[in-house]
Protein backbone atom coordinates (compact mmCIF):
# COMPACT_ATOMS: atom_id res chain seq x y z
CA UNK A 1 42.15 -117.64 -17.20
CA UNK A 2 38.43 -118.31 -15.76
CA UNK A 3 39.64 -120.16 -12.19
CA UNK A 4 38.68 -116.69 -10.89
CA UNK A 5 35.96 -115.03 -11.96
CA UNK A 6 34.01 -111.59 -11.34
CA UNK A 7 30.91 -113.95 -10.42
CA UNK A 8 32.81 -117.06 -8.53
CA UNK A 9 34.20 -114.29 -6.59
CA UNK A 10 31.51 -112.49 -5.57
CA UNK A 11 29.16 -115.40 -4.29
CA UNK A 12 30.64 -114.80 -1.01
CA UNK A 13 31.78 -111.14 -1.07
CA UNK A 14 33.41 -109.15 1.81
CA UNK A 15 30.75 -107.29 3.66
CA UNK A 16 29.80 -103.65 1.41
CA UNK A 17 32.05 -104.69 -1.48
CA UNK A 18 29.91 -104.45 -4.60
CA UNK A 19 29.78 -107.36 -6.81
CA UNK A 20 30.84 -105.26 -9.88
CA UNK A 21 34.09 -104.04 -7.96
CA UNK A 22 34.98 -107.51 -7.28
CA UNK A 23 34.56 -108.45 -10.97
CA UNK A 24 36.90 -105.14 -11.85
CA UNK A 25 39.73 -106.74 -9.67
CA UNK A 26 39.89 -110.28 -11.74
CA UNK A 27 39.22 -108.35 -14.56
CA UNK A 28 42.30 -106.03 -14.24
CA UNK A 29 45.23 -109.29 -13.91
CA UNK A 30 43.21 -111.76 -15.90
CA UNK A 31 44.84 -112.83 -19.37
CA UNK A 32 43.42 -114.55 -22.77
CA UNK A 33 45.93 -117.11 -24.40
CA UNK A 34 48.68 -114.69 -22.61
CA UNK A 35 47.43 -111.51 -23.62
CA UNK A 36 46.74 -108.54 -21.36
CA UNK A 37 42.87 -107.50 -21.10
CA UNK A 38 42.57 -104.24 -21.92
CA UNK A 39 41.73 -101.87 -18.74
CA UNK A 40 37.63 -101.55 -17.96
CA UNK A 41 38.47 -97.70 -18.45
CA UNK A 42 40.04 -97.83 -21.70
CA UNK A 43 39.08 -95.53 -24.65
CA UNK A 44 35.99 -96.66 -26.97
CA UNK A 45 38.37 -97.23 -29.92
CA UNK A 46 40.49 -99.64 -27.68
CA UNK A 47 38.39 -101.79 -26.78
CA UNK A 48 36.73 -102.41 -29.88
CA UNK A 49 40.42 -103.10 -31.41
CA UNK A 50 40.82 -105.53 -28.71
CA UNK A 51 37.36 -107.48 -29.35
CA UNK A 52 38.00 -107.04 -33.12
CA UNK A 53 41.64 -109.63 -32.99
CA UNK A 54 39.82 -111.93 -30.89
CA UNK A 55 37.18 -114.97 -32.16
CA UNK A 56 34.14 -116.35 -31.55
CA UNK A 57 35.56 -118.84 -28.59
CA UNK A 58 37.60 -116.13 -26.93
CA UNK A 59 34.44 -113.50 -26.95
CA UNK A 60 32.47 -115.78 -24.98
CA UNK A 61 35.00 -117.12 -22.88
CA UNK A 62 35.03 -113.50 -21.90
CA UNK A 63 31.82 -112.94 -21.35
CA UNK A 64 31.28 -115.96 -19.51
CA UNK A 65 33.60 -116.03 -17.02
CA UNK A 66 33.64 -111.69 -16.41
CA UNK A 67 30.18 -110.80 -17.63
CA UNK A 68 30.03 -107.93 -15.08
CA UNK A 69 32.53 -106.47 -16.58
CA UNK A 70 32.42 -107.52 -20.22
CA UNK A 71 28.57 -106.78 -20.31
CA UNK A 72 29.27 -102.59 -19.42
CA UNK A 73 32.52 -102.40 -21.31
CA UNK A 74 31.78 -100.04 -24.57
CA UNK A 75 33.30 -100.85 -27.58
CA UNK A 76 32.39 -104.53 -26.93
CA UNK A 77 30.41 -106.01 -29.69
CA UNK A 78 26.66 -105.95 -28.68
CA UNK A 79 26.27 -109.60 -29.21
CA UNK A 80 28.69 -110.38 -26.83
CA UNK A 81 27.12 -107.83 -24.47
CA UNK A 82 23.94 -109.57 -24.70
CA UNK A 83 25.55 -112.88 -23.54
CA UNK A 84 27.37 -111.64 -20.87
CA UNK A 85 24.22 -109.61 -19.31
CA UNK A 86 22.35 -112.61 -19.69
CA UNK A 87 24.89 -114.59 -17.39
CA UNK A 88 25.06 -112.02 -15.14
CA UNK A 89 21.50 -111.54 -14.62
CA UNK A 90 21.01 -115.25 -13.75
CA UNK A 91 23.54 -115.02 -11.38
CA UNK A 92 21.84 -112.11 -9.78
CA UNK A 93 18.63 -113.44 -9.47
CA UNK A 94 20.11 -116.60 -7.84
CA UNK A 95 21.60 -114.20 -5.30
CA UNK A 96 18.67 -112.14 -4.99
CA UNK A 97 16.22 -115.19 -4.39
CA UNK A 98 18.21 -116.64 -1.77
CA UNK A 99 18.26 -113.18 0.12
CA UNK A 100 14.68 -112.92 -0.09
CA UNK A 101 14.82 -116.24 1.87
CA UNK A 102 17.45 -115.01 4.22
CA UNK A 103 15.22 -115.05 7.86
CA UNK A 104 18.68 -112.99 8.92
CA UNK A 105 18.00 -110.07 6.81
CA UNK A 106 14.95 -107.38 7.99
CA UNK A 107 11.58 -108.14 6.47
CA UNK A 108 12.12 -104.93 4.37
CA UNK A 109 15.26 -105.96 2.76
CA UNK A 110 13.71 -109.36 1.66
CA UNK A 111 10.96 -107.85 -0.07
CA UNK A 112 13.16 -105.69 -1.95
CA UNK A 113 15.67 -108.86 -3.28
CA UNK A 114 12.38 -110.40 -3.96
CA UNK A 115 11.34 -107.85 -6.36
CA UNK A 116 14.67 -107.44 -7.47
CA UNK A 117 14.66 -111.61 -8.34
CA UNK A 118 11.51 -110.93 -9.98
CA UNK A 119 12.69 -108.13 -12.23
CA UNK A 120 16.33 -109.70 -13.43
CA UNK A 121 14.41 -112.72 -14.40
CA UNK A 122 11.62 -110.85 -16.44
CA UNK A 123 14.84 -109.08 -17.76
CA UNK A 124 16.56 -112.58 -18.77
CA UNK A 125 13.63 -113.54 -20.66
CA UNK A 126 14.61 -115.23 -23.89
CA UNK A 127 14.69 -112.68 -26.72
CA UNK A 128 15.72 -109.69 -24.44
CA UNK A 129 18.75 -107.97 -25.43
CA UNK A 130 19.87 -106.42 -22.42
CA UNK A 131 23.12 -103.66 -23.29
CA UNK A 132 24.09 -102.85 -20.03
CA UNK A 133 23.07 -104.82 -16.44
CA UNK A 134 25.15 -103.34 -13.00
CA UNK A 135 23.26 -104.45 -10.11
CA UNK A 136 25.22 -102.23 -7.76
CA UNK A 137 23.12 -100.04 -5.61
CA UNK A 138 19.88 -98.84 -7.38
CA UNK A 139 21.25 -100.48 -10.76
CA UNK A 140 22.24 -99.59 -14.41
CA UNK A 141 20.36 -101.57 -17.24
CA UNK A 142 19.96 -100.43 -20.70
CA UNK A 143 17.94 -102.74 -23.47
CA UNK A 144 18.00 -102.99 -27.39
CA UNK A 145 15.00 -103.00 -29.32
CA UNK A 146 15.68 -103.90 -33.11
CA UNK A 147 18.89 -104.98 -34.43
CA UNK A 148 21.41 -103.07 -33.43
CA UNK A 149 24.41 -104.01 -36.20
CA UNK A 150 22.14 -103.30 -39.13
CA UNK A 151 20.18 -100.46 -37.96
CA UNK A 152 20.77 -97.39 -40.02
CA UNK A 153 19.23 -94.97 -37.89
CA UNK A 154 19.26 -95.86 -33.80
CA UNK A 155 17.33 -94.13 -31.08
CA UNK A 156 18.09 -93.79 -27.87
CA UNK A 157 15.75 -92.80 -24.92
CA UNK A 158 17.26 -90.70 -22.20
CA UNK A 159 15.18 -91.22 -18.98
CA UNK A 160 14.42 -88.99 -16.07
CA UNK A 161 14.37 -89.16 -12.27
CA UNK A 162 13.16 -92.30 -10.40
CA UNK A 163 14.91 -94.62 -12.95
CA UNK A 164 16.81 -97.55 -11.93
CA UNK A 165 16.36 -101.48 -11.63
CA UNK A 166 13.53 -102.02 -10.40
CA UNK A 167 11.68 -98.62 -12.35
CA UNK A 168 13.33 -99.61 -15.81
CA UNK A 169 9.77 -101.30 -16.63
CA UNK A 170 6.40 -101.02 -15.16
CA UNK A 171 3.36 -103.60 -15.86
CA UNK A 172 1.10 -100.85 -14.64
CA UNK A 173 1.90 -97.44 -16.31
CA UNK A 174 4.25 -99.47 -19.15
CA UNK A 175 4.88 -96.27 -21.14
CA UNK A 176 5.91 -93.91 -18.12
CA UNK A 177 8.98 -96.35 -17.78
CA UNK A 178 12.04 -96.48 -20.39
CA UNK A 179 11.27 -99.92 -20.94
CA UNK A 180 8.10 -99.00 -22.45
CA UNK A 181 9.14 -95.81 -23.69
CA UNK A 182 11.65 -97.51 -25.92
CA UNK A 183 9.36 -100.14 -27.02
CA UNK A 184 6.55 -97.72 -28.16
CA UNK A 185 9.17 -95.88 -30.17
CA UNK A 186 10.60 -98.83 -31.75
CA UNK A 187 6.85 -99.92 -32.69
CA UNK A 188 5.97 -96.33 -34.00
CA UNK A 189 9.23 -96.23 -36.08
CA UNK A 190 8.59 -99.65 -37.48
CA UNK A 191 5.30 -98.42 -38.50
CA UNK A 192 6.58 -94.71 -39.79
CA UNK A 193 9.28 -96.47 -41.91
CA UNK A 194 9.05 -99.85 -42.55
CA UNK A 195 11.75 -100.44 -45.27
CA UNK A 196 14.31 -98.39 -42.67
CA UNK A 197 16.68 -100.47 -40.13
CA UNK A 198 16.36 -99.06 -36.92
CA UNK A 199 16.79 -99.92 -33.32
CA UNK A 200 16.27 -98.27 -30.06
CA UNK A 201 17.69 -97.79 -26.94
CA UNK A 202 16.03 -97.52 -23.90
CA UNK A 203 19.14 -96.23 -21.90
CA UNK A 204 18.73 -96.34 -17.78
CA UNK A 205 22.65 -96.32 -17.78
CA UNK A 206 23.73 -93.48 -15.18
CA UNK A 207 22.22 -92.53 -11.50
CA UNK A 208 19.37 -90.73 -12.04
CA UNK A 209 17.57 -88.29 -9.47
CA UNK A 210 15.13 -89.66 -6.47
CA UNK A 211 12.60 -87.69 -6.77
CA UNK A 212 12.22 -84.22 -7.10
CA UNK A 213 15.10 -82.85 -4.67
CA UNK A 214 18.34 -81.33 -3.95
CA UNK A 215 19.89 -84.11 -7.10
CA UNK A 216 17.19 -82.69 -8.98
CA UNK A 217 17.75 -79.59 -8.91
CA UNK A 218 21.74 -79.80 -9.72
CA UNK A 219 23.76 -80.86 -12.14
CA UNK A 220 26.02 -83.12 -10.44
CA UNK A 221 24.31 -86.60 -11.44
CA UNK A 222 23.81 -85.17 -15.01
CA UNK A 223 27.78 -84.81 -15.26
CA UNK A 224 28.40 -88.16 -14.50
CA UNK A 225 25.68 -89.35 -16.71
CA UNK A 226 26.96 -87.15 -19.50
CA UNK A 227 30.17 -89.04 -19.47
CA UNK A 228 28.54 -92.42 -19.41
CA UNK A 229 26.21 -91.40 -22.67
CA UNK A 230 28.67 -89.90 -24.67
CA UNK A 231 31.02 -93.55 -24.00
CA UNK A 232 27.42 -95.22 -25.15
CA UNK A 233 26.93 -93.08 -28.48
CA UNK A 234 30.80 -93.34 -29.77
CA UNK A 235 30.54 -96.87 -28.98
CA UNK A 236 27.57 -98.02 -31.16
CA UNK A 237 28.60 -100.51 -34.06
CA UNK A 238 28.66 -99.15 -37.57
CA UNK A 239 27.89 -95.72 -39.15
CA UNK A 240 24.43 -95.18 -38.44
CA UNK A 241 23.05 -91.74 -37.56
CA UNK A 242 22.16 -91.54 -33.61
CA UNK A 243 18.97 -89.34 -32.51
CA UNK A 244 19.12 -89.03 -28.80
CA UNK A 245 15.37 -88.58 -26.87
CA UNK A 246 15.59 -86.80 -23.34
CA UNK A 247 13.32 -86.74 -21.30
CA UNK A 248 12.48 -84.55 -18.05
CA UNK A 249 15.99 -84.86 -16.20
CA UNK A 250 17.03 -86.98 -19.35
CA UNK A 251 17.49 -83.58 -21.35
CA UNK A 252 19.21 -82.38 -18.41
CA UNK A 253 22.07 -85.45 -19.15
CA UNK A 254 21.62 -84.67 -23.00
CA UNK A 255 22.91 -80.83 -22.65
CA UNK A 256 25.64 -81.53 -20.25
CA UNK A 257 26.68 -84.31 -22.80
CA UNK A 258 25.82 -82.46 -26.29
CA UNK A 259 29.54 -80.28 -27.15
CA UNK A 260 31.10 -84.10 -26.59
CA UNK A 261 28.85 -86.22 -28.53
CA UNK A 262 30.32 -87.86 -31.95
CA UNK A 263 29.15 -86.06 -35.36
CA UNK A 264 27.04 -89.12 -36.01
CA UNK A 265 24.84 -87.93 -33.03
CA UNK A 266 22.36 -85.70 -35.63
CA UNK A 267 19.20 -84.73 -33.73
CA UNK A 268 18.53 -84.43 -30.07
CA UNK A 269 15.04 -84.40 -28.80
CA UNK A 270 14.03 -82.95 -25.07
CA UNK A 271 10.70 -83.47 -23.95
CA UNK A 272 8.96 -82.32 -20.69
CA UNK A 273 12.50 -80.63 -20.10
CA UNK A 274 13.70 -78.44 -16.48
CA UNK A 275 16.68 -76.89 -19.03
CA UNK A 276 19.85 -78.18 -20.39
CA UNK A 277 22.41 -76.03 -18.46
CA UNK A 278 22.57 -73.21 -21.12
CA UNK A 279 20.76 -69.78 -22.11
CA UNK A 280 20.70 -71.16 -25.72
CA UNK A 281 20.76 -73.81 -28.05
CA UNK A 282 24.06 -72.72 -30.02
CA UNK A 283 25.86 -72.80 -26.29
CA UNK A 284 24.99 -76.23 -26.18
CA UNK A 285 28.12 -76.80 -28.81
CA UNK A 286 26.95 -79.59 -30.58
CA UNK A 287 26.07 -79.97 -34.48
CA UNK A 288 22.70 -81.75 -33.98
CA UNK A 289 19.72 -80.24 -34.73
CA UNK A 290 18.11 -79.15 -31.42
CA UNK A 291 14.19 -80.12 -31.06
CA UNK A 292 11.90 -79.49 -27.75
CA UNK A 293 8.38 -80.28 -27.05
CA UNK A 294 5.62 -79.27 -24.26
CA UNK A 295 2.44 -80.67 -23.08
CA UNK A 296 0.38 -77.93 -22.05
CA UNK A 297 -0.27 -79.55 -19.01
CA UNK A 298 3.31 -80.92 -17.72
CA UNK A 299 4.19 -79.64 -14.30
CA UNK A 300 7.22 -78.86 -15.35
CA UNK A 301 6.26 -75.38 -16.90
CA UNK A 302 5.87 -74.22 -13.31
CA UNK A 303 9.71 -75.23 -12.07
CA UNK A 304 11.59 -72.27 -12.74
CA UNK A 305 13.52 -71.69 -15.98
CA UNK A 306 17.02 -70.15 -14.88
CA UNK A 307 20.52 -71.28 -13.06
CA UNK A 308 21.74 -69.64 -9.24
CA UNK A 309 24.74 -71.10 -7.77
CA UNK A 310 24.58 -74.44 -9.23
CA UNK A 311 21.20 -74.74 -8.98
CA UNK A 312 18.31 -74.58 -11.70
CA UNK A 313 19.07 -76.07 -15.12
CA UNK A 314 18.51 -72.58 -17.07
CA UNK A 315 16.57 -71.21 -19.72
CA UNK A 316 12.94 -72.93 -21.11
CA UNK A 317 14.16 -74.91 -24.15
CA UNK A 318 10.28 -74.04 -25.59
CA UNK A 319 10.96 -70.70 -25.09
CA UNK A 320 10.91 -68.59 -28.41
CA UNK A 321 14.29 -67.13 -27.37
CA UNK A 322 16.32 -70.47 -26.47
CA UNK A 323 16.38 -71.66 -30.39
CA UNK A 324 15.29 -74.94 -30.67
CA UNK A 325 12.82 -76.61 -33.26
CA UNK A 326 9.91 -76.76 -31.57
CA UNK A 327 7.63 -79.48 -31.62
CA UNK A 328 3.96 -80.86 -31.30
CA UNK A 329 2.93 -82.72 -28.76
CA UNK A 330 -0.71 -82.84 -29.04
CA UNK A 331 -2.82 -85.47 -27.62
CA UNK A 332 0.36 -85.96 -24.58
CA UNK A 333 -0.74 -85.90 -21.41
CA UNK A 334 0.94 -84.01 -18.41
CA UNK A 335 4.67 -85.13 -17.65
CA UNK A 336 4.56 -88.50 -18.85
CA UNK A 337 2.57 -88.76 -21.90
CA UNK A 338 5.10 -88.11 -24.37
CA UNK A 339 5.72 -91.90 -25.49
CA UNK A 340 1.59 -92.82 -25.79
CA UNK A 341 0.70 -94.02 -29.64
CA UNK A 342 -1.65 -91.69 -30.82
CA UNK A 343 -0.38 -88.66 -29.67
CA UNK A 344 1.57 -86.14 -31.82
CA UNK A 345 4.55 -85.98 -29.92
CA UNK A 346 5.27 -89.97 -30.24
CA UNK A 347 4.67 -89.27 -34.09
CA UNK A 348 7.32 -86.96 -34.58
CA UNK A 349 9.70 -88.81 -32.65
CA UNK A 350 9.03 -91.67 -35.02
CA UNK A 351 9.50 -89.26 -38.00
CA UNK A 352 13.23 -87.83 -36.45
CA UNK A 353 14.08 -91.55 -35.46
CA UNK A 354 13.74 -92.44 -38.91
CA UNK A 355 14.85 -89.28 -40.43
CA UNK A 356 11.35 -88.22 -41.51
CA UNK A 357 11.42 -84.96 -41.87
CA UNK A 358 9.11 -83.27 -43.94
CA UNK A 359 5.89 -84.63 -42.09
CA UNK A 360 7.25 -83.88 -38.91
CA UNK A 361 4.41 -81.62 -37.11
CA UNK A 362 5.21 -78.38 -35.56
CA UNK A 363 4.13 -76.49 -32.34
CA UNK A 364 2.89 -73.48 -34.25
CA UNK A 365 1.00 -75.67 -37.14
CA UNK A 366 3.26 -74.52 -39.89
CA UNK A 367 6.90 -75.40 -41.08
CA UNK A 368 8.70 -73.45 -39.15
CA UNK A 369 10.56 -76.55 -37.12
CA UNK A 370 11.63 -78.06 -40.28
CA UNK A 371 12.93 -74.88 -41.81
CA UNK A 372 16.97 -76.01 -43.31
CA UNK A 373 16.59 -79.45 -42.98
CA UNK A 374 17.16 -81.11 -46.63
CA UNK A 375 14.18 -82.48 -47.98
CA UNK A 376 11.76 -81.30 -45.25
CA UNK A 377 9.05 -78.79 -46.24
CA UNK A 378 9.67 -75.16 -45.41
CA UNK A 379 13.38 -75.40 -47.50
């Protein structure tokens, strides 16, 4: 089954075929003790039926000899995921290091596969559970924090533009990235709940937006990331209730996505947000409970609320008239201050995260935001 491989395959690749296509290929005729894979594109509940008849041996067989594909599919079990990422990412660095050594490349493109080197090995560190790894183009990555079988509540963190690879974490700036994002959440749920099972996703798994331009200001990469995050959240092991936390073009994703998400997805979250493709929150079609949040001083107040010929994201999500719980975020700074410890708008996520509700903190300083919800003040 494993004389060809996604990675043995791709050491020498035709010229512009991506590694990850390459890996599709063997994937697509490649059989386990005579059975048929099942097809990369195949429905959630398909793939987990698959990986559910096979063992311990055949998983990582799997995931060792297509970890390209085996580390995106959804519905594998995470474990696996984990291994397979893992052996993908140390193949990618190898590549990556010997480009940055490649005199035949520009001196450009060998600083980029040096960084890149640099940030699939930080990303194979021991203890890193990485979910998703596609190197292709600016990259796909998403990472666990917590245990993600027993968690009874799990987060997920819905970034904005300028996320890919090499963005996914930051040494300067940590908590502007979703790396650190997730991380801080994970802490501040740990501390809000202790005795609670959760885990956190920091999710950088669809294109987003370079910058603030023409992808920014349409839908078109939200659609495609909509898809991808609704595969994630009816993939996720177990029963556990899902809270989904967009941010900037992250809530864009997150509205596009919301009339398909699974019932288990119970609260979504949009901070800093240019709209979510509706007038309202009950046109968004889901059964969560709809929360947004403001810093005072986020630049995004001053992009305009509405939607003309594709382009514009629609109405304020803070605004009295669009219907969602709104939120503190006091002590956030600007855009990308929502994630700081400290700050009231990190607190609250902790409190949805871990479903709790009743101290959650409002934007007008009453109960107003927790109005409905069972045992939350205001009932």
């Amino acid at each position: 089954m494993l004389a060809i491989t996604g990675w043995t395959a791709v050491h020498r690749p035709e010229a512009g075929v991506a590694p990850r296509a390459v890996a599709l290929a063997a994937w697509a005729s490649a059989r386990i003790d005579g059975r048929p894979l099942p097809a990369a594109n195949a429905p959630v509940r398909t793939v987990k039926r698959f990986f559910a008849g096979l063992d311990g041996a055949q998983r990582a067989r799997l995931a060792d000899g297509y970890p390209l594909v085996v580390g995106n599919l959804d519905g594998v079990p995470a474990t696996t995921r984990y291994r397979a990422n893992l052996r993908s990412l140390e193949q990618a660095q190898r590549i990556e290091e010997a480009r940055g050594r490649d005199v035949a490349l520009t001196p450009a493109d060998r600083t980029t596969a040096t960084r890149r080197a640099h940030r699939f090995a930080s990303l194979a560190q021991p203890g890193r559970q990485i979910l998703a790894f596609d190197p292709t183009g600016g990259g796909l990555v998403a990472e666990v924090f917590g245990d993600l079988d027993r968690a009874r509540r799990v987060s997920v963190v819905v970034p904005g533009v300028d996320t890919d690879l090499l963005t996914f974490e930051r040494t300067q700036r940590r908590l502007t990235a979703p790396a650190g994002m997730a991380a801080s959440l994970y802490e501040a749920e740990r501390a809000a709940a202790p005795d609670t099972p959760t885990a956190v996703i920091a999710w950088a798994g669809y294109t987003a937006p370079n910058g603030v331009g023409v992808d920014a200001a349409t839908g078109r990469l939200a659609v495609e990331g909509a898809v991808r995050l609704e595969s994630l959240t009816a993939s996720l092991p177990g029963d556990s209730g899902v809270a989904l936390f967009c941010h900037s073009y992250g809530s864009v994703v997150c509205g596009v996505a919301a009339h398909d998400l699974p019932r288990r997805v119970t609260d979504l979250v949009v901070a800093g947000s240019p709209g979510m493709r509706v007038g309202k929150a009950a046109e968004l079609g889901t059964s969560a409970r709809v929360w947004a949040m403001r810093d005072a001083g986020d630049w995004i107040a001053d992009v305009p609320h509405l939607e003309l010929g594709g382009v514009g994201h629609g109405a304020d999500p803070v605004s009295p008239e669009f219907g969602a719980r709104l939120l503190s975020s006091a002590g956030a700074k600007s855009h990308t201050g929502y994630f700081q410890p400290g700050t009231a708008s990190l607190d609250n996520f902790a409190k949805i995260g871990t479903g709790a509700f009743g101290s959650i903190a409002c934007a007008t300083g009453g109960d107003a935001c927790r109005s409905g919800i069972s045992g939350a003040d205001g009932d």
